[in-house]
C-alpha atoms as a PDB file:
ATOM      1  CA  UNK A   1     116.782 178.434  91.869  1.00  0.00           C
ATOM      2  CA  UNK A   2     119.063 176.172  93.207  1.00  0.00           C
ATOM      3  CA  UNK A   3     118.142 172.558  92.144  1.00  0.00           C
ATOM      4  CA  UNK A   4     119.938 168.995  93.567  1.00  0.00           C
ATOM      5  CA  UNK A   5     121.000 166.173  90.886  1.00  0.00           C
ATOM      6  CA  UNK A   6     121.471 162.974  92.688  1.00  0.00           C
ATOM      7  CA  UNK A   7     123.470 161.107  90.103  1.00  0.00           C
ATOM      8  CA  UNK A   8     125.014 164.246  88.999  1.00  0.00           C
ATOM      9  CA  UNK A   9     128.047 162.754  87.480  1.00  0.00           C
ATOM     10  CA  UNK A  10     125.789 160.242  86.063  1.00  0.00           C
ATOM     11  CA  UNK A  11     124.894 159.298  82.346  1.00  0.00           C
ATOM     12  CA  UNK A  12     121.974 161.506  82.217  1.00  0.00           C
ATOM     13  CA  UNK A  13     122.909 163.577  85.184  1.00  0.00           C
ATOM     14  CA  UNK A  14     125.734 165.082  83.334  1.00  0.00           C
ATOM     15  CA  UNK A  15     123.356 166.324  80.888  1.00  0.00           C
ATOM     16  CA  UNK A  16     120.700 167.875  83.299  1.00  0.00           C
ATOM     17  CA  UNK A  17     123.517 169.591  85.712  1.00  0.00           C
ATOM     18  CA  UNK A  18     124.525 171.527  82.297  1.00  0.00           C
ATOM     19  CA  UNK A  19     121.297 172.373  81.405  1.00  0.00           C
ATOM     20  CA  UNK A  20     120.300 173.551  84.605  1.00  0.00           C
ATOM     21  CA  UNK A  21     123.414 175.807  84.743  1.00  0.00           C
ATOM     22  CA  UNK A  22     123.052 176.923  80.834  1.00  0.00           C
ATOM     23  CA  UNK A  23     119.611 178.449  82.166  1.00  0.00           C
ATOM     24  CA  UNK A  24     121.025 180.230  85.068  1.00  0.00           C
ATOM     25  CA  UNK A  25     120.081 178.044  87.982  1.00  0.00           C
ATOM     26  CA  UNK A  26     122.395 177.193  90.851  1.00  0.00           C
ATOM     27  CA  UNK A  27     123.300 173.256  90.418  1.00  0.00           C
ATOM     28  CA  UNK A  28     124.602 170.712  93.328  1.00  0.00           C
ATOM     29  CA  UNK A  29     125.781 167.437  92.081  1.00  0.00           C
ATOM     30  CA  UNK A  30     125.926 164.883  94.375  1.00  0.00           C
ATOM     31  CA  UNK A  31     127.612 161.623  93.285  1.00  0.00           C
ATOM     32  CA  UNK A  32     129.140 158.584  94.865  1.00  0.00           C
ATOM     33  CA  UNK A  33     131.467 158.929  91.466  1.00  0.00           C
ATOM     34  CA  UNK A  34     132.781 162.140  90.052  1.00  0.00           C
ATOM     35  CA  UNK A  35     132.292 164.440  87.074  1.00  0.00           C
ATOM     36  CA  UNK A  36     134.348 167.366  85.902  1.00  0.00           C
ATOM     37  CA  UNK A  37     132.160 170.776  85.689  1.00  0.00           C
ATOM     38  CA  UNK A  38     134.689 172.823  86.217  1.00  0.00           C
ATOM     39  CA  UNK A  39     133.839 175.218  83.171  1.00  0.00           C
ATOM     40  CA  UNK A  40     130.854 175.928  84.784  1.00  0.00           C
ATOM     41  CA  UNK A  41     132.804 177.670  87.745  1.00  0.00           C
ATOM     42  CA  UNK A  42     130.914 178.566  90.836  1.00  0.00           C
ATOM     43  CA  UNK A  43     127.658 177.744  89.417  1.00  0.00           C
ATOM     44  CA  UNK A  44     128.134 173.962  89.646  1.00  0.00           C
ATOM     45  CA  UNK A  45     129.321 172.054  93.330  1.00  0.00           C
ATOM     46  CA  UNK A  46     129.876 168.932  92.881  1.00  0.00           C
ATOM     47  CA  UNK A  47     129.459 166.631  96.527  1.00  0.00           C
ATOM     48  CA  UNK A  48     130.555 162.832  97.306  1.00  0.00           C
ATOM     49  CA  UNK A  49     127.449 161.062  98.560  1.00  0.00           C
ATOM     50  CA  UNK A  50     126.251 157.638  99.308  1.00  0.00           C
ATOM     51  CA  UNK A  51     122.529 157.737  98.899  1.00  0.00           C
ATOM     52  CA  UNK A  52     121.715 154.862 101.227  1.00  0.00           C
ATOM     53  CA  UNK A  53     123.317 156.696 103.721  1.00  0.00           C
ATOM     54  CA  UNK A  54     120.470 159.128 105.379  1.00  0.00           C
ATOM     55  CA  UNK A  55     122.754 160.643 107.721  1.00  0.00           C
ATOM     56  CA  UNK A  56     124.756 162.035 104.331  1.00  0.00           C
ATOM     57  CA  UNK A  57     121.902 162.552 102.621  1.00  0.00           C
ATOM     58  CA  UNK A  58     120.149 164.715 105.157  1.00  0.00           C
ATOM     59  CA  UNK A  59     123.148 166.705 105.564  1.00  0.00           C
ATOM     60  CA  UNK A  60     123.411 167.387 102.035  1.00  0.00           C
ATOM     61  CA  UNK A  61     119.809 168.791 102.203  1.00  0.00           C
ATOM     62  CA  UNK A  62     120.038 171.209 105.320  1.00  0.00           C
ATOM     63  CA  UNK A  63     123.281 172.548 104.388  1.00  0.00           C
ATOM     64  CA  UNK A  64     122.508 172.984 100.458  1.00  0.00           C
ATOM     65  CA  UNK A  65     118.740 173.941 100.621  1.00  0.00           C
ATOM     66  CA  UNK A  66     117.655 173.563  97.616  1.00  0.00           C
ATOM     67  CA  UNK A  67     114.392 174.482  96.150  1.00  0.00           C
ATOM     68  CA  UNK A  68     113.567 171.552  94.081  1.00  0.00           C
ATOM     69  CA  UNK A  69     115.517 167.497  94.106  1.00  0.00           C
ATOM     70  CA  UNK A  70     116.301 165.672  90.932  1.00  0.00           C
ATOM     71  CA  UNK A  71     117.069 162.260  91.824  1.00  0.00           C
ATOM     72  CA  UNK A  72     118.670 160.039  88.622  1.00  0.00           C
ATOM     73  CA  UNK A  73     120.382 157.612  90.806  1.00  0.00           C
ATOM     74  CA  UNK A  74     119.286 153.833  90.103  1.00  0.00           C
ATOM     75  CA  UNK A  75     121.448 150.568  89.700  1.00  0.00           C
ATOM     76  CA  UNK A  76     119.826 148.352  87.315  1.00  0.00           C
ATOM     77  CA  UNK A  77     121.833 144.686  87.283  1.00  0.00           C
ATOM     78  CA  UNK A  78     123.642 143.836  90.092  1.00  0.00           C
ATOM     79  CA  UNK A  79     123.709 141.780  93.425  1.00  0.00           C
ATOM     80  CA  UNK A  80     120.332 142.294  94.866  1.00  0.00           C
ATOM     81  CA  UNK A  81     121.211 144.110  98.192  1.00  0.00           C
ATOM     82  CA  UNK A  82     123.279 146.777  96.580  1.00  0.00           C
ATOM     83  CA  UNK A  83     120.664 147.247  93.927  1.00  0.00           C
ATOM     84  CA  UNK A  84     117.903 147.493  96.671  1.00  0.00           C
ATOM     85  CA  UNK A  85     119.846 149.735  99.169  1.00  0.00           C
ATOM     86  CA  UNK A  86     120.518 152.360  96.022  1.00  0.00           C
ATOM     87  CA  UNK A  87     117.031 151.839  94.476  1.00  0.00           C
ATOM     88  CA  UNK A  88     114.781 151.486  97.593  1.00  0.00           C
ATOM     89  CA  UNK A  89     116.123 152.632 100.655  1.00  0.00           C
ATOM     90  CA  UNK A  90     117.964 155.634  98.372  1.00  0.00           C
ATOM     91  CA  UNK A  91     115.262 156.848  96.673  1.00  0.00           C
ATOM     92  CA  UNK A  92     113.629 156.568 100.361  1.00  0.00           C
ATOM     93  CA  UNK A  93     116.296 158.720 101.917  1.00  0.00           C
ATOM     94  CA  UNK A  94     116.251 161.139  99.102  1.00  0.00           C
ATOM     95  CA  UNK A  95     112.420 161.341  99.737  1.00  0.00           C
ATOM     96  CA  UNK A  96     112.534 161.696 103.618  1.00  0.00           C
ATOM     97  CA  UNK A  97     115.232 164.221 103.491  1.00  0.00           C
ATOM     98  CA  UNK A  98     113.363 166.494 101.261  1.00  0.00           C
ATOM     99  CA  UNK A  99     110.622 166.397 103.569  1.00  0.00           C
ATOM    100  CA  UNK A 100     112.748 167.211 106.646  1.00  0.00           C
ATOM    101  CA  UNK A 101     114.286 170.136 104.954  1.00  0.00           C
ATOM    102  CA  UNK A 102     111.025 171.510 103.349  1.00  0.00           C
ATOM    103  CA  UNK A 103     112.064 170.894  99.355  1.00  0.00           C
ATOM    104  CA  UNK A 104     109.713 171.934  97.083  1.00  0.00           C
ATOM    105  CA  UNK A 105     109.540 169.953  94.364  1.00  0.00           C
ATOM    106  CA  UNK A 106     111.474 166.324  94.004  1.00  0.00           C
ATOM    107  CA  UNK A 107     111.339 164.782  90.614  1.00  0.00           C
ATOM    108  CA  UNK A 108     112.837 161.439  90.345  1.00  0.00           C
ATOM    109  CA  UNK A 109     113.364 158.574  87.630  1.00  0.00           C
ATOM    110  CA  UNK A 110     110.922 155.940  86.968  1.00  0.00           C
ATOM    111  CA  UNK A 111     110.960 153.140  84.147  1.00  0.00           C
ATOM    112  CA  UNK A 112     109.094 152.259  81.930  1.00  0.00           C
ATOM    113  CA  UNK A 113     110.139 148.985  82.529  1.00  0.00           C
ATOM    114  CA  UNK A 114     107.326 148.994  85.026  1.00  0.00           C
ATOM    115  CA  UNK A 115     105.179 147.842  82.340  1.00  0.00           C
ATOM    116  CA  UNK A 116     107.694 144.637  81.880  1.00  0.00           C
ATOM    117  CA  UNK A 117     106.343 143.322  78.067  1.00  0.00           C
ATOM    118  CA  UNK A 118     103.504 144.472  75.944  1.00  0.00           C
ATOM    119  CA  UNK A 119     101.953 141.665  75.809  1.00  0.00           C
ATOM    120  CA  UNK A 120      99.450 142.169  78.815  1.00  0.00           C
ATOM    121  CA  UNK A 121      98.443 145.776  76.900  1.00  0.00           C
ATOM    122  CA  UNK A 122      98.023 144.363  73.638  1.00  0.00           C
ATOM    123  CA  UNK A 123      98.709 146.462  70.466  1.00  0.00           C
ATOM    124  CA  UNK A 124      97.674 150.327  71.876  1.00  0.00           C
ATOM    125  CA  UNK A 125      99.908 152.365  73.991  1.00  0.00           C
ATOM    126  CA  UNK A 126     100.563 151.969  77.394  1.00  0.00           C
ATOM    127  CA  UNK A 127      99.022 154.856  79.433  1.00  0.00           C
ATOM    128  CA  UNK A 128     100.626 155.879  83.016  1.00  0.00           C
ATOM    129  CA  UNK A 129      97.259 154.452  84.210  1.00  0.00           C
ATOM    130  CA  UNK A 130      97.155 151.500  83.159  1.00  0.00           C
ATOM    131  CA  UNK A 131      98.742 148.974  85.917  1.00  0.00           C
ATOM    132  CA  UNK A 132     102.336 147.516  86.126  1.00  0.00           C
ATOM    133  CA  UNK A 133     103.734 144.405  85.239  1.00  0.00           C
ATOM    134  CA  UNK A 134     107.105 144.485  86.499  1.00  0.00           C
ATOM    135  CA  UNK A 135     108.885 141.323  85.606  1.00  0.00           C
ATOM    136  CA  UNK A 136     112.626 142.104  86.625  1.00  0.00           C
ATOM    137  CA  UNK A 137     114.225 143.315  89.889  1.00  0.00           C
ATOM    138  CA  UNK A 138     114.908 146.660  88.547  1.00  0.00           C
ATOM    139  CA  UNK A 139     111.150 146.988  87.525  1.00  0.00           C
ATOM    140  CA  UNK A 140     109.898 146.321  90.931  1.00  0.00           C
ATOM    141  CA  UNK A 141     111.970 148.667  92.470  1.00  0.00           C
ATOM    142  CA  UNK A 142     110.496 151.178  90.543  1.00  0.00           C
ATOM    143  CA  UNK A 143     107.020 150.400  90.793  1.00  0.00           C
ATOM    144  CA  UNK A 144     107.855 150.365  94.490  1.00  0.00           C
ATOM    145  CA  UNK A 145     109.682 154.006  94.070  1.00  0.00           C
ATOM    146  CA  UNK A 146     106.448 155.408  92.085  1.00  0.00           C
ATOM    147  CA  UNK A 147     103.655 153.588  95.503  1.00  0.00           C
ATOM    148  CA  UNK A 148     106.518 155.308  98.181  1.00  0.00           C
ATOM    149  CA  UNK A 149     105.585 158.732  96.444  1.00  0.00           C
ATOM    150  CA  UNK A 150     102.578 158.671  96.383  1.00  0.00           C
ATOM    151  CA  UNK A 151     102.470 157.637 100.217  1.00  0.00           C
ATOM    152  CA  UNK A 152     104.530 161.086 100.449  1.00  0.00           C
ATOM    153  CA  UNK A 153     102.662 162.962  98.253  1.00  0.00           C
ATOM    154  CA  UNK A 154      99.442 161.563 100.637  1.00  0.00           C
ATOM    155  CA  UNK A 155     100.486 161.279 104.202  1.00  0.00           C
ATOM    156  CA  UNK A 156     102.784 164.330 104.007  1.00  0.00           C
ATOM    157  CA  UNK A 157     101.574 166.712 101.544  1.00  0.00           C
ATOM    158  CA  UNK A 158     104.820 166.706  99.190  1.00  0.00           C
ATOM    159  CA  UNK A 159     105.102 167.809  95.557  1.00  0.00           C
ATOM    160  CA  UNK A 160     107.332 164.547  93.775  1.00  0.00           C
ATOM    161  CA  UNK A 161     106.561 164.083  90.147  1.00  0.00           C
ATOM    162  CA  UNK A 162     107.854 160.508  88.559  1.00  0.00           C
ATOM    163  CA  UNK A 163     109.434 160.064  85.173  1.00  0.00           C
ATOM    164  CA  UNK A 164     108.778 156.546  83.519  1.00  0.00           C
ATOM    165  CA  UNK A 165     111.928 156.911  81.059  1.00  0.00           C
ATOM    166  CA  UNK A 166     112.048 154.996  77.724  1.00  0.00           C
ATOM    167  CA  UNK A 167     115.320 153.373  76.040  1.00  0.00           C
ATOM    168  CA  UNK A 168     117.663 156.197  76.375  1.00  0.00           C
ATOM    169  CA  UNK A 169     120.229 156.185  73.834  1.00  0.00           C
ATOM    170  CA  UNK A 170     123.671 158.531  73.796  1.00  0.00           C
ATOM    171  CA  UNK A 171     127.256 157.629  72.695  1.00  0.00           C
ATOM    172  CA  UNK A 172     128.303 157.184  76.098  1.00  0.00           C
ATOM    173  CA  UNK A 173     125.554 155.108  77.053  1.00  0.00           C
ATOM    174  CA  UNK A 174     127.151 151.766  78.465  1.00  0.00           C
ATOM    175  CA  UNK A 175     124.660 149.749  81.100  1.00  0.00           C
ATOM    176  CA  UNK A 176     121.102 149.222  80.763  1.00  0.00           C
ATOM    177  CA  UNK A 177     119.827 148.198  77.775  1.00  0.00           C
ATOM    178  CA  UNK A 178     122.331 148.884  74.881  1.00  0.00           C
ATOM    179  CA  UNK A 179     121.751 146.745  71.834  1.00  0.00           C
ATOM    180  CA  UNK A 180     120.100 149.578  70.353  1.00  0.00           C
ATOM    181  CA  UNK A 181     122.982 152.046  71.016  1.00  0.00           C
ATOM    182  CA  UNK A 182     125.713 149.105  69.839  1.00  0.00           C
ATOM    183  CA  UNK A 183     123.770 148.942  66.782  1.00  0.00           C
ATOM    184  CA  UNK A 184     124.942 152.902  65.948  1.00  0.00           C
ATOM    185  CA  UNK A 185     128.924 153.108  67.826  1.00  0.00           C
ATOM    186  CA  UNK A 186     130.080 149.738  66.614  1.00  0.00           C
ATOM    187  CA  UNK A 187     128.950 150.924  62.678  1.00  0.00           C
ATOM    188  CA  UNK A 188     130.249 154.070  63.197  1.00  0.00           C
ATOM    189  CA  UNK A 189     133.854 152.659  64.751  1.00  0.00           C
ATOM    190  CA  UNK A 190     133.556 149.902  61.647  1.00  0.00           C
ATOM    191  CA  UNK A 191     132.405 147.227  64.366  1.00  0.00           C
ATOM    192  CA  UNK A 192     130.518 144.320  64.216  1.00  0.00           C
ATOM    193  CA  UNK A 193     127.264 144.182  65.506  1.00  0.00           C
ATOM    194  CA  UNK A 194     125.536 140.837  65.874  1.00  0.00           C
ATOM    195  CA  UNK A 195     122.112 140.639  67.810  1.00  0.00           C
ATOM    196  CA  UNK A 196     119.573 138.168  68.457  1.00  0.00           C
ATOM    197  CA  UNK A 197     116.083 139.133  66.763  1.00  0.00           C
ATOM    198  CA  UNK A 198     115.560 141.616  64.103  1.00  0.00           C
ATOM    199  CA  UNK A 199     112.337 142.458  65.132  1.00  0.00           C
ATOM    200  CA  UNK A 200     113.350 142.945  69.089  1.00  0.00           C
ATOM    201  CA  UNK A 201     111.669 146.264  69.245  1.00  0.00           C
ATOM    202  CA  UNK A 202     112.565 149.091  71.554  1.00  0.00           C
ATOM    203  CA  UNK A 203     110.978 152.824  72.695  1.00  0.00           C
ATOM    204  CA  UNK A 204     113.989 155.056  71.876  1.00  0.00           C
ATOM    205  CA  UNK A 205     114.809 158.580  73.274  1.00  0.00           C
ATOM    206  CA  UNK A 206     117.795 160.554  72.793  1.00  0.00           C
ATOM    207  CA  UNK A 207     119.764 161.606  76.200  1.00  0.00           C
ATOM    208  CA  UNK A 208     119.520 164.839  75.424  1.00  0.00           C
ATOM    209  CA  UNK A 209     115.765 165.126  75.411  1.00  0.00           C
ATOM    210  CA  UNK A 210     115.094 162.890  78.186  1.00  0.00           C
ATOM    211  CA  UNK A 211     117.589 165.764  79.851  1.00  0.00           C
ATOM    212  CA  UNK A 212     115.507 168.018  78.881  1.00  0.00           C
ATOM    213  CA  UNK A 213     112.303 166.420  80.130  1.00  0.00           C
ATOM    214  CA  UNK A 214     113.448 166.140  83.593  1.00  0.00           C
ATOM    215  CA  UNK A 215     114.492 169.972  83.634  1.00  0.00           C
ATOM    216  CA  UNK A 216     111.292 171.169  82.378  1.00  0.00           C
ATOM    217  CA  UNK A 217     110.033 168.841  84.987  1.00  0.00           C
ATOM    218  CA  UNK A 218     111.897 169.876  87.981  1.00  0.00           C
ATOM    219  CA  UNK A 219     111.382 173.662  86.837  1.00  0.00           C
ATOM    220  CA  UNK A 220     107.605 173.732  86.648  1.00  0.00           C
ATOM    221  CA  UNK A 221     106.453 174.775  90.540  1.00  0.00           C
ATOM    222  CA  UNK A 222     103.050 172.579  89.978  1.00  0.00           C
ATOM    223  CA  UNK A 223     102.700 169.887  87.776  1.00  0.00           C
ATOM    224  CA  UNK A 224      99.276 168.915  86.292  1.00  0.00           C
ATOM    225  CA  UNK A 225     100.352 165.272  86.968  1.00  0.00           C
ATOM    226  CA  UNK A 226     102.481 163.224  89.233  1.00  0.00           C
ATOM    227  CA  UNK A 227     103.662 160.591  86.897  1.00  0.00           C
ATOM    228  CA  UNK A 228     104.570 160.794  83.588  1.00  0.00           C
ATOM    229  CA  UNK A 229     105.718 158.686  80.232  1.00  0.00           C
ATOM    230  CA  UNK A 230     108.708 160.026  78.358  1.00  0.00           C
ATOM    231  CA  UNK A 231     107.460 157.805  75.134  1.00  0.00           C
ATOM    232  CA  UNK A 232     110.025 157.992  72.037  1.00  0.00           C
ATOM    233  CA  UNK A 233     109.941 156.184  69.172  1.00  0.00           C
ATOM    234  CA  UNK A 234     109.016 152.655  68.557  1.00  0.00           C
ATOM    235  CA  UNK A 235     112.007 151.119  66.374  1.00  0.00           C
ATOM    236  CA  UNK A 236     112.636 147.741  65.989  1.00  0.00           C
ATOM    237  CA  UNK A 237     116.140 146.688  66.014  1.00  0.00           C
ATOM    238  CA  UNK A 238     116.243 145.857  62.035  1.00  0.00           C
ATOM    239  CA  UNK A 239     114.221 149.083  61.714  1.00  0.00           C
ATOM    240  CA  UNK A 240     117.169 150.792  63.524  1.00  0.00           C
ATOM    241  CA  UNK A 241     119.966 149.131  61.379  1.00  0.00           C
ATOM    242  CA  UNK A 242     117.993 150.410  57.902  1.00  0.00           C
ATOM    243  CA  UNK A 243     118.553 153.510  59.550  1.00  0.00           C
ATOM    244  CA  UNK A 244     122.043 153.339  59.914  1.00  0.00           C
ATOM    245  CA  UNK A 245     122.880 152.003  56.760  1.00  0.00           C
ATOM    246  CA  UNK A 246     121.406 155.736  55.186  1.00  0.00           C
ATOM    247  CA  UNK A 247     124.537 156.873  56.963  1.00  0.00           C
ATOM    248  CA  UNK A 248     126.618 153.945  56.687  1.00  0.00           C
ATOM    249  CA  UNK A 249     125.958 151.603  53.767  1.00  0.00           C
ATOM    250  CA  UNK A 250     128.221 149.352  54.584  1.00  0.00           C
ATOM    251  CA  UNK A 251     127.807 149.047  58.535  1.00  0.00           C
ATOM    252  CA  UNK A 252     128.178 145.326  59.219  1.00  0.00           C
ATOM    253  CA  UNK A 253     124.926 144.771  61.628  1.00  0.00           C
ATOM    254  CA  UNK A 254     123.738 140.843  61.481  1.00  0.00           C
ATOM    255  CA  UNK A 255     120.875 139.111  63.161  1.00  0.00           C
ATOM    256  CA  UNK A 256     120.602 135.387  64.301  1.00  0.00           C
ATOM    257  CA  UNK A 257     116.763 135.117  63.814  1.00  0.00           C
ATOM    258  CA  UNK A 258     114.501 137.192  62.035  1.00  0.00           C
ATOM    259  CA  UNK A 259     111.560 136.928  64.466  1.00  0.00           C
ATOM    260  CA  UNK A 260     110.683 135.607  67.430  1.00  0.00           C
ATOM    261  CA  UNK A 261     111.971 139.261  68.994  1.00  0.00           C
ATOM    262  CA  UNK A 262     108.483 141.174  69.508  1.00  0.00           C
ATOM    263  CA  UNK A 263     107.380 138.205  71.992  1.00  0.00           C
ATOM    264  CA  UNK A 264     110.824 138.799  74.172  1.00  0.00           C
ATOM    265  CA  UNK A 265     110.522 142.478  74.064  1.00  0.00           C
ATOM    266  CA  UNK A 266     109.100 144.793  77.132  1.00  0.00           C
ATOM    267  CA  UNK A 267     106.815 147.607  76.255  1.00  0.00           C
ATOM    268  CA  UNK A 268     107.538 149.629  73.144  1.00  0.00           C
ATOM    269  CA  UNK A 269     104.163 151.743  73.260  1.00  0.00           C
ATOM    270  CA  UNK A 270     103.841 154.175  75.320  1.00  0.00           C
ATOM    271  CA  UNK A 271     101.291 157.057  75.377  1.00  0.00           C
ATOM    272  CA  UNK A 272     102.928 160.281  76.207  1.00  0.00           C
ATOM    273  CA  UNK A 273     100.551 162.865  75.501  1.00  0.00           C
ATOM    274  CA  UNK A 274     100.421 164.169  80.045  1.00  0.00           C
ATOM    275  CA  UNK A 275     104.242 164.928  78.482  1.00  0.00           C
ATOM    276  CA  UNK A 276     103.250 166.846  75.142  1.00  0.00           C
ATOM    277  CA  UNK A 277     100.455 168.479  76.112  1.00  0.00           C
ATOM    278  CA  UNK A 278     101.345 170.463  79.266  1.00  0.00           C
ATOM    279  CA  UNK A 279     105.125 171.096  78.571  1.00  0.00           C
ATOM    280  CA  UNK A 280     105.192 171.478  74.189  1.00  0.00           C
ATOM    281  CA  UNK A 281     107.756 168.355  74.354  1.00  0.00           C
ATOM    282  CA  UNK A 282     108.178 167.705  70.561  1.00  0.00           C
ATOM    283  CA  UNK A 283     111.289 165.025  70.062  1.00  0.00           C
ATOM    284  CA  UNK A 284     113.455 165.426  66.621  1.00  0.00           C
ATOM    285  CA  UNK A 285     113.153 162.615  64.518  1.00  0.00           C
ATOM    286  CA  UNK A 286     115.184 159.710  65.487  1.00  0.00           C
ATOM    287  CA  UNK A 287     116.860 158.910  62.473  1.00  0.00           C
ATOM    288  CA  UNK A 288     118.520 162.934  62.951  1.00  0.00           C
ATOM    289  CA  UNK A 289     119.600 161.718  66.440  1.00  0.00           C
ATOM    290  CA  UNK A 290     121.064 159.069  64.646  1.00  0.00           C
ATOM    291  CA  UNK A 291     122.753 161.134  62.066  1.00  0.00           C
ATOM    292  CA  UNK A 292     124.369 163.632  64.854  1.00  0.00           C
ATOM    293  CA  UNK A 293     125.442 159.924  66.966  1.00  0.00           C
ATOM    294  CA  UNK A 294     127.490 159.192  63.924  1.00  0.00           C
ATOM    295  CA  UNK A 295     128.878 162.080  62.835  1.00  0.00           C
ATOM    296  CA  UNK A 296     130.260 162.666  66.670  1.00  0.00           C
ATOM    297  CA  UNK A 297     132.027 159.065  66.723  1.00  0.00           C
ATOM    298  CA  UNK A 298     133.535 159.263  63.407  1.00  0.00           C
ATOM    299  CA  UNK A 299     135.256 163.075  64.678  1.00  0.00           C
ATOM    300  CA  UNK A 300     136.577 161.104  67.334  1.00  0.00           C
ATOM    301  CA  UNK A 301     138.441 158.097  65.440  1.00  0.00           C
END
């Protein structure tokens, strides 16, 4: 199959082009930045694009053709008509083109900041049904992303299948929300970490699953859904640091307040059982992730 990863040379895109290719699929990574998959030869193109550009974007599709669109390109703080040409009219262009060229299957990234805090769903899990409370501009892009495909899926027949992603954590992880990656790279490179709340919770999944999520995703021809919660594992920030400390005793992670975090935090529960039950999607434990996050920064010093 050959299979398009807008955002290719992205965070998570990185991770899905190689796992598309380690399975034997035909990958085109398109990118306003770069990425170096040059060990993957032949199997791998990698393509400058601007996503708010249709004309590009169309392009891309006729000459490429590919079977099924995996679209990780977002930008979550910045200026608001950048952030709303690459997270509206992009994610627009992405799903027009793939009409016009017949793709399909499109998966594409949603948020589970949708759900802003967890105040409005109380103490139980947040289901994909439940409505959205999107507090930031980021959050309303997506909800707006997730209403634009279902018009497609409605008025035009399409197969696109959402992906509300949790707190992705990864090494290399540097925009976004990050205190709970600082918390495990500044121990391991014998940093200080100082943070706000203690009990500032967070839904945490490892980049590597949430890779793997959107592959299984993109690969299945029908989904039983058309939205779906990644989920993870509900840590607290002071819950992550006892974690660390197994690993590194002595890691220097501080807190200004104790509490007062929960109130400040967005959603942290999130059913994901659409995810477990139709693709087997079992995550390691976190505190392994955590162990295999270390061990890869301290090789490096």
């Amino acid at each position: 199959m050959k299979v398009f990863v807008i955002g290719g040379a992205g965070f998570i895109g990185r991770r899905v082009v190689r796992l598309l290719a380690a399975e034997g699929h035909e990958v085109v990574s398109l990118d306003i930045a770069t990425a170096d998959f040059s060990d993957l030869g032949c199997q791998v193109q990698s393509q400058h694009l601007d996503l708010t550009s249709f004309e590009d974007v169309i392009a891309a599709m006729a000459t490429h053709k590919p079977q099924a669109v995996i679209n990780l390109s977002y930008m979550r703080e910045n200026l608001p008509r950048p952030a709303m040409k690459v997270n509206v009219l992009g994610m627009d262009n992405c799903f027009e083109a793939a009409r016009l060229a017949d793709v399909a299957h499109v998966v594409y990234s949603s948020s589970i900041a949708v759900n802003g805090s967890q105040a409005p769903y109380g103490k139980r899990p947040i289901l994909e049904t439940d409505p959205p409370c999107p507090a930031k501009q980021y959050s309303v892009h997506k909800v707006f992303n997730e209403w634009q495909a279902k018009e497609y899926r409605e008025k035009h027949g399409m197969r696109i299948t959402g992906l509300r992603a949790a707190h992705i954590a990864g090494t290399d992880k540097l925009i976004g929300s990050v205190d709970h990656v600082q918390c495990i790279v500044n121990s391991a490179l014998e940093r200080k970490s100082l943070f706000d709340y203690r009990d500032r919770m967070r839904c945490i999944v490892y980049a590597d699953d949430i890779a793997e999520v959107f592959v299984r995703l993109a690969l299945k021809p029908k989904p039983e859904h058309t939205l779906y919660n990644s989920g993870g594992e509900t840590l607290s920030l002071g819950q992550l640091a006892g974690i660390v400390r197994k690993f590194l005793p002595e890691a220097d992670i501080a807190f200004e307040h104790d509490t007062g975090g929960e109130a400040v935090s967005g959603g942290y529960l999130f059913d994901n059982q659409r995810l477990m039950s139709e693709f087997g999607i079992q995550y390691p434990p976190y505190e392994q992730r955590v162990g295999q996050m270390i061990a890869s920064l301290r090789r490096g010093k």
